[in-house]
PDB file of N, CA and C in Angstrom:
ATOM      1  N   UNK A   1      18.282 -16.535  -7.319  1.00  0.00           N
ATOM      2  CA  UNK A   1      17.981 -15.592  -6.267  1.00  0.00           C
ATOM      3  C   UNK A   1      19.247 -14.798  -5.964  1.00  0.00           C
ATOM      4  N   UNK A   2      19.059 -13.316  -5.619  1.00  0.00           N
ATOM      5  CA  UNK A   2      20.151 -12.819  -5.525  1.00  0.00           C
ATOM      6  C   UNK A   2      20.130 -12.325  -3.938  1.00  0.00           C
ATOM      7  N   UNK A   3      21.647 -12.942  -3.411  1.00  0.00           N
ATOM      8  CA  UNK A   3      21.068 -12.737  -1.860  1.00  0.00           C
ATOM      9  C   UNK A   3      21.594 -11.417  -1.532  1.00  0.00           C
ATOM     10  N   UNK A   4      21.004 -10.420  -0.225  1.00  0.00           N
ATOM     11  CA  UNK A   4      21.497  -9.299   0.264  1.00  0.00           C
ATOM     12  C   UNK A   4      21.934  -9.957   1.250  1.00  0.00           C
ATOM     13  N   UNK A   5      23.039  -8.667   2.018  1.00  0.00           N
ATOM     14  CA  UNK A   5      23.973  -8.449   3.309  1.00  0.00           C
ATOM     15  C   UNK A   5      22.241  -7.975   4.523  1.00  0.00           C
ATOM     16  N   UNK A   6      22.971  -8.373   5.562  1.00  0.00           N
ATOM     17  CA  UNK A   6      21.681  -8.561   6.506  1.00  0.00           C
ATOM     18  C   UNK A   6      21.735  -6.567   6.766  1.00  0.00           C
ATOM     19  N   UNK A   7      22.790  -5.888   6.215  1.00  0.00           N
ATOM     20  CA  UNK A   7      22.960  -4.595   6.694  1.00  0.00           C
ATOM     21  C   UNK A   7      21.616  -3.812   5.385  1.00  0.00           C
ATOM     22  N   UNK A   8      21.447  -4.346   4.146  1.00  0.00           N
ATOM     23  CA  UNK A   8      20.790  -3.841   3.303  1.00  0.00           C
ATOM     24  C   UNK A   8      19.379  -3.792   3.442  1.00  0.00           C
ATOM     25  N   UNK A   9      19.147  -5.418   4.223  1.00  0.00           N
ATOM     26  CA  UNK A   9      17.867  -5.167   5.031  1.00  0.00           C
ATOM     27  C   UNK A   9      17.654  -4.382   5.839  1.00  0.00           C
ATOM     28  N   UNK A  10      18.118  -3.953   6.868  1.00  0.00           N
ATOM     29  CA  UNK A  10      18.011  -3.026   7.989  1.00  0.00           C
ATOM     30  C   UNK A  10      17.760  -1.754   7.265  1.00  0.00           C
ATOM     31  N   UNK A  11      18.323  -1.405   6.331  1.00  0.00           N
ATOM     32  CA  UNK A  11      17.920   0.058   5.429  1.00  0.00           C
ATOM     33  C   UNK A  11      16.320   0.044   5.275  1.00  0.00           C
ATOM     34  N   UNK A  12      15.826  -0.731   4.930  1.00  0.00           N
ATOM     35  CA  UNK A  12      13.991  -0.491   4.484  1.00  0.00           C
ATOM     36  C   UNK A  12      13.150  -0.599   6.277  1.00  0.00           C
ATOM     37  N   UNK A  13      12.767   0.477   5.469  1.00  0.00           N
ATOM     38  CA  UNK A  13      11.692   0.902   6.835  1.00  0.00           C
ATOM     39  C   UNK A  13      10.250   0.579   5.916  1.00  0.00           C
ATOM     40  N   UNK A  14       9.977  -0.680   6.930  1.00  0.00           N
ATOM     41  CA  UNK A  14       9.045  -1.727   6.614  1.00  0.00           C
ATOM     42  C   UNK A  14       7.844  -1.292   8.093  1.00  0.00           C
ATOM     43  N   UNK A  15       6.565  -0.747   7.871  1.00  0.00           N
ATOM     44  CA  UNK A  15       6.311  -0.201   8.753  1.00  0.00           C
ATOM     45  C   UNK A  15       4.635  -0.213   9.052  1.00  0.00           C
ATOM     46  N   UNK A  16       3.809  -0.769   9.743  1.00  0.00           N
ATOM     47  CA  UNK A  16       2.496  -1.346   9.446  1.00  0.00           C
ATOM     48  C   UNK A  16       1.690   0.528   9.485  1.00  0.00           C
ATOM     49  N   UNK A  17       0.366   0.255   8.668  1.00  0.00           N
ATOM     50  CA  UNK A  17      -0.326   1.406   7.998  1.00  0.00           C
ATOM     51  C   UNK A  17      -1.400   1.285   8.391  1.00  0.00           C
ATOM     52  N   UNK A  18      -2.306   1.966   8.166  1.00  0.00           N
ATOM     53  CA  UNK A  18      -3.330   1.864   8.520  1.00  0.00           C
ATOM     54  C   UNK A  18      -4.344   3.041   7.468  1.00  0.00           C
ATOM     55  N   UNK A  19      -5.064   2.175   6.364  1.00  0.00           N
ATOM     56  CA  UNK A  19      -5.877   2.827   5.180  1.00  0.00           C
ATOM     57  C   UNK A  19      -6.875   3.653   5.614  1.00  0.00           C
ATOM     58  N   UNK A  20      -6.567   4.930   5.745  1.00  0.00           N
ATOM     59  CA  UNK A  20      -7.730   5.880   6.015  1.00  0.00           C
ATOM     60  C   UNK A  20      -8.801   6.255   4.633  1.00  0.00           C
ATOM     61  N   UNK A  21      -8.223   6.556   3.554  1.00  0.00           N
ATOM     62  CA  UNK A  21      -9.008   7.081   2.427  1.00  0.00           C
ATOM     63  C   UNK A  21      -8.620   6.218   1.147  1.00  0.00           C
ATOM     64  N   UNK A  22      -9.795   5.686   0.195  1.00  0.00           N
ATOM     65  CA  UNK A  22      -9.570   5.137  -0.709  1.00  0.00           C
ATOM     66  C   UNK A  22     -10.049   5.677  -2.083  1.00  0.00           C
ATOM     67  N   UNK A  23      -9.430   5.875  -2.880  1.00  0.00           N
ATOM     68  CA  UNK A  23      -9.943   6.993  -3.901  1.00  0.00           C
ATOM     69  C   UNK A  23      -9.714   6.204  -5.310  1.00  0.00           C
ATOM     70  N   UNK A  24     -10.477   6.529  -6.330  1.00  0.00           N
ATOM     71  CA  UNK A  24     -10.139   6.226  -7.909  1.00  0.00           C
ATOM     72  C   UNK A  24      -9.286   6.390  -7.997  1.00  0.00           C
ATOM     73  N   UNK A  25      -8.506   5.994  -9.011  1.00  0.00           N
ATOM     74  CA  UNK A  25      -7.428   6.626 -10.036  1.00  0.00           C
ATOM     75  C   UNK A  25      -7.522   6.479 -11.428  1.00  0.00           C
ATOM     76  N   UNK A  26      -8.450   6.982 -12.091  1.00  0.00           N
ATOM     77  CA  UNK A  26      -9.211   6.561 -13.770  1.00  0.00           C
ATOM     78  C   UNK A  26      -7.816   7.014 -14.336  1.00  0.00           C
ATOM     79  N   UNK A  27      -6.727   7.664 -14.142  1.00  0.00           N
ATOM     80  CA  UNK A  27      -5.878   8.637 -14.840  1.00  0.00           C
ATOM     81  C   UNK A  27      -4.491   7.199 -15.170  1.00  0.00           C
ATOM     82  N   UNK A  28      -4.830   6.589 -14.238  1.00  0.00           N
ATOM     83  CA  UNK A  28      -3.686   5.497 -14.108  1.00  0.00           C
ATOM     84  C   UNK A  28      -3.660   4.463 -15.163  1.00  0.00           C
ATOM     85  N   UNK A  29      -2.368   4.532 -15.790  1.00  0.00           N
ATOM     86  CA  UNK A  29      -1.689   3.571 -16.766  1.00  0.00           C
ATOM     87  C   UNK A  29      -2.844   1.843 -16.748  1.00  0.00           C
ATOM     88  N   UNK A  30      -2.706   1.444 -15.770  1.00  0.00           N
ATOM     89  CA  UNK A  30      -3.111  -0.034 -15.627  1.00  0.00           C
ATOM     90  C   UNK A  30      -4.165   0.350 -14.156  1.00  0.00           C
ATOM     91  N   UNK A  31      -5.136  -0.166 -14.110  1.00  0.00           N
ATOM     92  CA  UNK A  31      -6.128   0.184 -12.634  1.00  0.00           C
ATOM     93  C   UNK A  31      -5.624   0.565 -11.550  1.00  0.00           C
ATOM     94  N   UNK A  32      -5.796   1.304 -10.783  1.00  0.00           N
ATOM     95  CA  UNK A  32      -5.714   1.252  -9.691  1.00  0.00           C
ATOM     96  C   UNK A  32      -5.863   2.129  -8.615  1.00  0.00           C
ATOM     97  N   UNK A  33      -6.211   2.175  -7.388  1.00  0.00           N
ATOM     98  CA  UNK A  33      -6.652   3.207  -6.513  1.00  0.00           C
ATOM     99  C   UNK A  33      -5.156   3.882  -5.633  1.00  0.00           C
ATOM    100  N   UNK A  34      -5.974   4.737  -5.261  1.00  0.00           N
ATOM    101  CA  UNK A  34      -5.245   6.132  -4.461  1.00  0.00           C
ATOM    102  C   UNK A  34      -5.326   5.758  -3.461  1.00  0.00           C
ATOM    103  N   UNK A  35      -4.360   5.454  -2.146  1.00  0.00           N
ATOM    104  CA  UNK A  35      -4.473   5.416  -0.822  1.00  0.00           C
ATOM    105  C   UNK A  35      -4.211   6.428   0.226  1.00  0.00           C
ATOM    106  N   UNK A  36      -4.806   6.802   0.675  1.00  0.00           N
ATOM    107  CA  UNK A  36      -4.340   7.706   2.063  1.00  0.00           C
ATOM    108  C   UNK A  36      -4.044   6.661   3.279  1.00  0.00           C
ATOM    109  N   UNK A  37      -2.720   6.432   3.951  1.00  0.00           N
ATOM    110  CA  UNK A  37      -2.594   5.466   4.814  1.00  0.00           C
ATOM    111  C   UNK A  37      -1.501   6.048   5.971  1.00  0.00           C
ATOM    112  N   UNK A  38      -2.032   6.206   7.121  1.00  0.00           N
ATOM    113  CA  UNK A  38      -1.326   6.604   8.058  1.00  0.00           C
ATOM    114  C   UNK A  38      -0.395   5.201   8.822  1.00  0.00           C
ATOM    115  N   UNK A  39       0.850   6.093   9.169  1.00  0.00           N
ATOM    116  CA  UNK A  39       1.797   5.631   9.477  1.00  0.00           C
ATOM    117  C   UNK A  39       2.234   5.319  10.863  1.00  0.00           C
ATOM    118  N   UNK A  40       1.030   5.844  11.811  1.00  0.00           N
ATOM    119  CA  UNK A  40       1.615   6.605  12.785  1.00  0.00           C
ATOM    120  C   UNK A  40       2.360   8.218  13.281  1.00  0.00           C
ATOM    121  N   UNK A  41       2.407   8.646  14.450  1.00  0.00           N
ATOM    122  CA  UNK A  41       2.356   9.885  14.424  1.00  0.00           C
ATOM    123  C   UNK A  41       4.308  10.468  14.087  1.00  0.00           C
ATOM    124  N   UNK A  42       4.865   9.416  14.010  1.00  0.00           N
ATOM    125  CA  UNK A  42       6.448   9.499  14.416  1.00  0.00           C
ATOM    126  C   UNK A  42       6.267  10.020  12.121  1.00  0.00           C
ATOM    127  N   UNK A  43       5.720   9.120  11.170  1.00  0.00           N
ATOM    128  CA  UNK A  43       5.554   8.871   9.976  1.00  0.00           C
ATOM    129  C   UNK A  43       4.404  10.220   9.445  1.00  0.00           C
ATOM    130  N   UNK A  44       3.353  10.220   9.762  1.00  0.00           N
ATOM    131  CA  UNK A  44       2.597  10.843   9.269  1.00  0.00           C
ATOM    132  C   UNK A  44       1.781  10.097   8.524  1.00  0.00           C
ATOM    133  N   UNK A  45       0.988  10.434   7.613  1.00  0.00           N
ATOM    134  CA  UNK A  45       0.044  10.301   6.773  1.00  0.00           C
ATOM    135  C   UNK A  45       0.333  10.107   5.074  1.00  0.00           C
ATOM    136  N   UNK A  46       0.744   8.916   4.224  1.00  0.00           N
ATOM    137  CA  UNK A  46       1.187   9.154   3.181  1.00  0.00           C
ATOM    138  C   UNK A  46       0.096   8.732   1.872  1.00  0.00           C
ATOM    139  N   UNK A  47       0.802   9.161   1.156  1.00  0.00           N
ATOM    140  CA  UNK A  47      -0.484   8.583  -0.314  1.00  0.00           C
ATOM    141  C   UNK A  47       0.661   7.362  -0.617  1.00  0.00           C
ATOM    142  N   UNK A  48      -0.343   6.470  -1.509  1.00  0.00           N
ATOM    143  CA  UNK A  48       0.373   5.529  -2.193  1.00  0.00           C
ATOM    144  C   UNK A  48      -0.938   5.490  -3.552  1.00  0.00           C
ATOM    145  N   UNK A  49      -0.109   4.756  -4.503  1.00  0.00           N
ATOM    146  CA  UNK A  49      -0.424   4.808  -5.715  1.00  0.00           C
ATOM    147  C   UNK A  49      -0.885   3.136  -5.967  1.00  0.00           C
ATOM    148  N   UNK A  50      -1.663   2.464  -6.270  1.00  0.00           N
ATOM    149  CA  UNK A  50      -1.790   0.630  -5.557  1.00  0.00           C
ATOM    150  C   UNK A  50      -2.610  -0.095  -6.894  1.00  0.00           C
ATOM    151  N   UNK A  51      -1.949  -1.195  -7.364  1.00  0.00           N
ATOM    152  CA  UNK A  51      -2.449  -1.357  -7.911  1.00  0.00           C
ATOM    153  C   UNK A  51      -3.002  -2.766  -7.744  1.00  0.00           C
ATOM    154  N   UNK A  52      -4.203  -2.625  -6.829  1.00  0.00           N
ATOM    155  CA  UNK A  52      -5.001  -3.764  -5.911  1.00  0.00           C
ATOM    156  C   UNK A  52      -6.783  -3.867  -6.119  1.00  0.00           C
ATOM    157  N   UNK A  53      -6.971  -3.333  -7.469  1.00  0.00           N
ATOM    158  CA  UNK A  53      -8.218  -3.340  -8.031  1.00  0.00           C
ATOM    159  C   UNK A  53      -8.970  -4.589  -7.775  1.00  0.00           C
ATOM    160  N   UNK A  54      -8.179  -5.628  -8.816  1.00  0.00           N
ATOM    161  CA  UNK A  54      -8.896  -7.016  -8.485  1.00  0.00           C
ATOM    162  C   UNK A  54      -9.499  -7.660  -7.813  1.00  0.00           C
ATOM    163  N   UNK A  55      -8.607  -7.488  -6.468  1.00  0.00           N
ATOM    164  CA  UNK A  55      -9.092  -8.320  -5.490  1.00  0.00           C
ATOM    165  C   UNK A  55      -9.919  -7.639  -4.217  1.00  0.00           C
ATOM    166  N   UNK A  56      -9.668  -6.248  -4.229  1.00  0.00           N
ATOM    167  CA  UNK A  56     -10.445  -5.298  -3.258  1.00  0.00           C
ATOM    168  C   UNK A  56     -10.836  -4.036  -3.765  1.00  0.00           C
ATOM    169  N   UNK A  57     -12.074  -4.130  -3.079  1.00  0.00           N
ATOM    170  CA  UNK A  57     -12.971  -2.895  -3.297  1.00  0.00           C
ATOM    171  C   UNK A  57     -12.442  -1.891  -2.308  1.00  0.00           C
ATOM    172  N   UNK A  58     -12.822  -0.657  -2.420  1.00  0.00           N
ATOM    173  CA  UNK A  58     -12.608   0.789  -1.656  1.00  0.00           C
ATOM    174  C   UNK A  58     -13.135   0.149  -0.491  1.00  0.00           C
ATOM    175  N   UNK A  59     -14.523  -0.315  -0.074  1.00  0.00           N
ATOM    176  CA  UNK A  59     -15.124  -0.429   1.263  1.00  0.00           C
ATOM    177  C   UNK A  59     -13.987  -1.804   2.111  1.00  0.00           C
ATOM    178  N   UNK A  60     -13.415  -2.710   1.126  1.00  0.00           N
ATOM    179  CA  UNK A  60     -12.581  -3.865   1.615  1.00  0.00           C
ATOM    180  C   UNK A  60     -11.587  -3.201   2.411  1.00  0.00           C
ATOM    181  N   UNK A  61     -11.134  -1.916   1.871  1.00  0.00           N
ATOM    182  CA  UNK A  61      -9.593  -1.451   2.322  1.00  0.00           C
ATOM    183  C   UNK A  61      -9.792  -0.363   3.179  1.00  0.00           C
ATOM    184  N   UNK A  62     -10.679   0.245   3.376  1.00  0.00           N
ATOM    185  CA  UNK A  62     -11.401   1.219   4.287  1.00  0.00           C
ATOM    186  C   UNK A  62     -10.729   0.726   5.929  1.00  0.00           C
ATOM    187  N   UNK A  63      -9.536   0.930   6.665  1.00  0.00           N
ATOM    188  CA  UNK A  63      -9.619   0.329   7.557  1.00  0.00           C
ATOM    189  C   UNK A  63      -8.862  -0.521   7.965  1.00  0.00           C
ATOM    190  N   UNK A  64      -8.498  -1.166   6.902  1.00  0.00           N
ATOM    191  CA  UNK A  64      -7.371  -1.878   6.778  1.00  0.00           C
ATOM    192  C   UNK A  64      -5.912  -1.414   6.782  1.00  0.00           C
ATOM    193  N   UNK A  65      -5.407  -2.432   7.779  1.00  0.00           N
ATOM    194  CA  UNK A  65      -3.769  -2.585   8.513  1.00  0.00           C
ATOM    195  C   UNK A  65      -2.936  -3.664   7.403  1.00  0.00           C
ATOM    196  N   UNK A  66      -1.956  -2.362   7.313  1.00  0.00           N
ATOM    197  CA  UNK A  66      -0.952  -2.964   5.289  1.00  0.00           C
ATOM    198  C   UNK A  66       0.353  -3.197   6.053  1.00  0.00           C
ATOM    199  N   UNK A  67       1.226  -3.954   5.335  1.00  0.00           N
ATOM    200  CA  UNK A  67       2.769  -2.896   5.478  1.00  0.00           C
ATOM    201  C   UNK A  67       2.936  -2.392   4.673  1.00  0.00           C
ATOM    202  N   UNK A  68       3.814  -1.035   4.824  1.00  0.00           N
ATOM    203  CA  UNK A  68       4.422  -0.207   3.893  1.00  0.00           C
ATOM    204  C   UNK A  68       5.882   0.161   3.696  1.00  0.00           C
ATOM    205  N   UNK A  69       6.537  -0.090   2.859  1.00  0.00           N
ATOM    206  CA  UNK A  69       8.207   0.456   2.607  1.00  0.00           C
ATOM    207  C   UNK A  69       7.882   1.920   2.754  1.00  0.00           C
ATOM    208  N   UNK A  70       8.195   2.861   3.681  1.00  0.00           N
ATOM    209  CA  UNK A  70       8.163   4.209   4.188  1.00  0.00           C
ATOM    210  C   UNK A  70       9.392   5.244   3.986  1.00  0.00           C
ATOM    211  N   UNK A  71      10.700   4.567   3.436  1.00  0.00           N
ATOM    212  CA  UNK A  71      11.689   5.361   2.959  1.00  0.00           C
ATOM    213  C   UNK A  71      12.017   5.344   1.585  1.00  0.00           C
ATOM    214  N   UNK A  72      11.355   5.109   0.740  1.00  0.00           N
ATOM    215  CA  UNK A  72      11.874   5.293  -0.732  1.00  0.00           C
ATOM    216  C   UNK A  72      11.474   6.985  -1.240  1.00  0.00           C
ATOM    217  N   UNK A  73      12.139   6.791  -2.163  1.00  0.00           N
ATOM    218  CA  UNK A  73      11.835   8.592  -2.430  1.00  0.00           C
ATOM    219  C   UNK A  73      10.258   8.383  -3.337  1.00  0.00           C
ATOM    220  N   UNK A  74       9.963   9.413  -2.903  1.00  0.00           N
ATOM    221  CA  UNK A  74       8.390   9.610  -3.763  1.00  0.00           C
ATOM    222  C   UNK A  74       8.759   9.437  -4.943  1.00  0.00           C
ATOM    223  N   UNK A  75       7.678   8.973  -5.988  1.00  0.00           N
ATOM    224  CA  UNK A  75       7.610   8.529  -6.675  1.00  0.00           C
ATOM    225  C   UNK A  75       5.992   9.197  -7.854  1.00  0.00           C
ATOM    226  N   UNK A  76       6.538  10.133  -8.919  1.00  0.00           N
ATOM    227  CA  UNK A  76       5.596  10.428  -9.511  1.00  0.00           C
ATOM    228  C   UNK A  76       4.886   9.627 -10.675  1.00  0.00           C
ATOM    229  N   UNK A  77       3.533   9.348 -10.117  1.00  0.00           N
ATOM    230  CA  UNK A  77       2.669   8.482 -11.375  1.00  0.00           C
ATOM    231  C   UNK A  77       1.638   8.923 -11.799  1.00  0.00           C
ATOM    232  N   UNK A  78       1.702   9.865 -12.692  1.00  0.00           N
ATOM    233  CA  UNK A  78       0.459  10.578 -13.763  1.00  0.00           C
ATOM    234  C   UNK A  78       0.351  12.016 -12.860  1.00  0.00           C
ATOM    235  N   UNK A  79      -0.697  12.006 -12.166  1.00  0.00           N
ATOM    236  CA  UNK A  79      -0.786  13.094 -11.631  1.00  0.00           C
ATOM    237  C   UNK A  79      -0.992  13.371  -9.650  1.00  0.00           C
ATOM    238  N   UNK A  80      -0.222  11.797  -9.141  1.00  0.00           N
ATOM    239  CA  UNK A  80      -0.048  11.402  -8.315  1.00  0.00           C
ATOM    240  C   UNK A  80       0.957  11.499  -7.736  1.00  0.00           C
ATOM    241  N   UNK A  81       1.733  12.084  -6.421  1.00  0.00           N
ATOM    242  CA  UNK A  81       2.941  11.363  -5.900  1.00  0.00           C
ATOM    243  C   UNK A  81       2.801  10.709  -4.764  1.00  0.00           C
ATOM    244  N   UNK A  82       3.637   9.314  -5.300  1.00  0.00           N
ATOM    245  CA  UNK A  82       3.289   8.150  -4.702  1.00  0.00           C
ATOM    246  C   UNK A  82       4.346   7.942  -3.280  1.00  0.00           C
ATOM    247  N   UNK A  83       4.124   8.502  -2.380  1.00  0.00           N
ATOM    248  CA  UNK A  83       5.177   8.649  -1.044  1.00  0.00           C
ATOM    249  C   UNK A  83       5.182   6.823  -0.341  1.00  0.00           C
ATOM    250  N   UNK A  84       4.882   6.031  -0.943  1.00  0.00           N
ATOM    251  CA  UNK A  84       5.135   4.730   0.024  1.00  0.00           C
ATOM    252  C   UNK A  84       5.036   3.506  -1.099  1.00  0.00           C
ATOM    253  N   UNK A  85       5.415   2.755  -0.354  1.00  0.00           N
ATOM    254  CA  UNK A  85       5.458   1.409  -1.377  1.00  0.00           C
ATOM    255  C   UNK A  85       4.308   0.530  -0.749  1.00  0.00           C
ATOM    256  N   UNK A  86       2.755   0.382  -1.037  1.00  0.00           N
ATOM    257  CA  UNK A  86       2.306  -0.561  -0.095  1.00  0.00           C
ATOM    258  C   UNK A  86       2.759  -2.420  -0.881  1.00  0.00           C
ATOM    259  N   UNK A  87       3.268  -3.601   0.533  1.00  0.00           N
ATOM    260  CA  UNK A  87       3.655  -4.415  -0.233  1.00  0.00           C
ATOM    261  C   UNK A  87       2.472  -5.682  -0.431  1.00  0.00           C
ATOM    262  N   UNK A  88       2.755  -6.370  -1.132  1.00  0.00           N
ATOM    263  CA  UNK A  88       2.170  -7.559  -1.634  1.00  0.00           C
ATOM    264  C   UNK A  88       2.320  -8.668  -2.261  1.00  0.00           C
ATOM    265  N   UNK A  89       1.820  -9.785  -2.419  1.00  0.00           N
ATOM    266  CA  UNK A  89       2.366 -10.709  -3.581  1.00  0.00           C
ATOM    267  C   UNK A  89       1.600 -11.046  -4.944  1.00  0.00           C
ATOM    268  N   UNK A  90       1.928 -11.243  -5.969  1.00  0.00           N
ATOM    269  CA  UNK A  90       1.276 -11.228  -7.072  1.00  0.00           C
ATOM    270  C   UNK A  90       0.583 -12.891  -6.878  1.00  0.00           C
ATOM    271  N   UNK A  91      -0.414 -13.048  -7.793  1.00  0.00           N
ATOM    272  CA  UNK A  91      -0.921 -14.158  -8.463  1.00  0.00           C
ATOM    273  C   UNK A  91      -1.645 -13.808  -9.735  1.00  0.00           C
ATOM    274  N   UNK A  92      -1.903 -14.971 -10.198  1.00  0.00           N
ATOM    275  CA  UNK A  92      -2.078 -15.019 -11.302  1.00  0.00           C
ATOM    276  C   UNK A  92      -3.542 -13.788 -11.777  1.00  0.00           C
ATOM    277  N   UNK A  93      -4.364 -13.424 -10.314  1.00  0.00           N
ATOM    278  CA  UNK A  93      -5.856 -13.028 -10.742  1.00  0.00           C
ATOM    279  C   UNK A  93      -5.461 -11.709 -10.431  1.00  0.00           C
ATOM    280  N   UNK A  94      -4.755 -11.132  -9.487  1.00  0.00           N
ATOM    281  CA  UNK A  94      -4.027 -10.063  -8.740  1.00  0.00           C
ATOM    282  C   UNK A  94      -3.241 -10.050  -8.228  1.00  0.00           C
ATOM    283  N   UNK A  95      -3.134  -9.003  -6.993  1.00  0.00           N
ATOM    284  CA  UNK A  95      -2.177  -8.273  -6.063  1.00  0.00           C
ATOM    285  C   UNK A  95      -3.264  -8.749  -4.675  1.00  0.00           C
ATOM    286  N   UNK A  96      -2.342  -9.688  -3.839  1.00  0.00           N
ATOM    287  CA  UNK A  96      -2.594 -10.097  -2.390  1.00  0.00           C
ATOM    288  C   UNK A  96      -2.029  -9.101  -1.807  1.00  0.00           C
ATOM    289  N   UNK A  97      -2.475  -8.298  -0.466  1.00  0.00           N
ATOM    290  CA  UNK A  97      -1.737  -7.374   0.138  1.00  0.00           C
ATOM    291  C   UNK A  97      -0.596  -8.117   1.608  1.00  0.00           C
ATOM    292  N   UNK A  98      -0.162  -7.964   1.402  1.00  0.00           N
ATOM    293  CA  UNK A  98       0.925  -8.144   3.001  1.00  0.00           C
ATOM    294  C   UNK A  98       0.242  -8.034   3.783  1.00  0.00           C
ATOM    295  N   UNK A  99      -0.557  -8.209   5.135  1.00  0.00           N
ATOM    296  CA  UNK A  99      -0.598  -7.492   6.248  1.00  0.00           C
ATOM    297  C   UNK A  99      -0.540  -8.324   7.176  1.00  0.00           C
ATOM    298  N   UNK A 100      -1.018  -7.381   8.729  1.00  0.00           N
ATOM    299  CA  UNK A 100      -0.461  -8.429  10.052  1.00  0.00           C
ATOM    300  C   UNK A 100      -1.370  -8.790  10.341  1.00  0.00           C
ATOM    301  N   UNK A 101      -1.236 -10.254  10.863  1.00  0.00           N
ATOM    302  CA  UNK A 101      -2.382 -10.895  11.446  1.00  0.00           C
ATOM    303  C   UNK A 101      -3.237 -10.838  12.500  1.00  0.00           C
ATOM    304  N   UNK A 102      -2.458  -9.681  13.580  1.00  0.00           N
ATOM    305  CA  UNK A 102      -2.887  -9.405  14.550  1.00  0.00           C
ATOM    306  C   UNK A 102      -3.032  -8.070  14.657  1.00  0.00           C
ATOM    307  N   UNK A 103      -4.065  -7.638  15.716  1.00  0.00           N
ATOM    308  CA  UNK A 103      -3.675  -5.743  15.831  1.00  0.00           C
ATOM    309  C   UNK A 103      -2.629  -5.225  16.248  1.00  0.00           C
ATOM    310  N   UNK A 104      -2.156  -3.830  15.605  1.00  0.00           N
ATOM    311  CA  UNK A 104      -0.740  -3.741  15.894  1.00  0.00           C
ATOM    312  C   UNK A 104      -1.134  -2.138  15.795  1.00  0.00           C
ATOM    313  N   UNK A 105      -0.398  -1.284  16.367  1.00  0.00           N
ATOM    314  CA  UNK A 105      -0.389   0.105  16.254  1.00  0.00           C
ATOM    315  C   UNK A 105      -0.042   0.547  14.715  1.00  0.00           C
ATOM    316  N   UNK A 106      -0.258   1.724  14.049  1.00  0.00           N
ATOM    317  CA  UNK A 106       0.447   2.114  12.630  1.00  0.00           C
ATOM    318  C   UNK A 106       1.748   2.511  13.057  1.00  0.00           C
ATOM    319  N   UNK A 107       2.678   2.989  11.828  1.00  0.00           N
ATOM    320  CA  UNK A 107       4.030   2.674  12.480  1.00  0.00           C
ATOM    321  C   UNK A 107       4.970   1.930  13.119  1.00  0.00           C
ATOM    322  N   UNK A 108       4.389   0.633  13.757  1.00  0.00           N
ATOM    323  CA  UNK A 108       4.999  -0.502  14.091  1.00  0.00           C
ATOM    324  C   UNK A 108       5.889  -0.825  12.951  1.00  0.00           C
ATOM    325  N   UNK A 109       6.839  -1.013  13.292  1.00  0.00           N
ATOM    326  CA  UNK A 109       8.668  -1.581  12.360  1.00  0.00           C
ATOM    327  C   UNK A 109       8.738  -3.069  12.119  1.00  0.00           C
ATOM    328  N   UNK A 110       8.557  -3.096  11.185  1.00  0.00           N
ATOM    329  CA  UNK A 110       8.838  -4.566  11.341  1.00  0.00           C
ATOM    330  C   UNK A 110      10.643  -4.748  11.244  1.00  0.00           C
ATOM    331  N   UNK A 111      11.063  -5.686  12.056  1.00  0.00           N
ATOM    332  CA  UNK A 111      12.363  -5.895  12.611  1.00  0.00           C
ATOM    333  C   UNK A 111      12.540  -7.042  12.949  1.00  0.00           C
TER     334      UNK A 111
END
């Protein structure tokens, strides 16, 4: 494991979302859907690029409260730019998504 300075953490703006639009992406390398996920009004509204086929359908994520890494630089994939990192953990069948267990506003920081 390689450890960071507690200052490198403080750099990622880790920031709860909230999935407004869920779209195909047939164009994409390995599966996966298009997100529209608001941030809150301070953030705006970003796309992400997700590759969370497996385990959820469009109607699963419809609605659904993510976290998102909100400062990395966009990121172009096929004919997509991918403005957020939504996070998760792998297993063996898929991609588990991060989220909070409780209701929380979009844009909430995690800190």
């Amino acid at each position: 494991m390689n450890y960071i300075e507690w200052e490198d953490f403080e750099k990622l703006e880790l920031r709860v979302g909230k999935i407004l639009k869920v779209y195909d992406f047939p164009k994409a390398k390995k599966p996966a859907y298009i997100l529209e996920v608001d941030f809150g009004s301070k953030i705006g509204i970003k796309k992400s690029s997700a590759q969370i086929t497996d385990l959820y359908s469009k109607d699963d994520l419809t609605g659904k409260l993510v976290i998102g890494v909100t400062n990395f630089p966009a990121k172009q994939i096929g004919p997509v730019k991918s403005e957020c990192l939504i996070t998760g953990f792998y297993r063996d069948d898929g991609v588990v998504l991060a989220v909070p267990d409780k209701e929380i506003a979009p844009g909430s920081k995690l800190g």
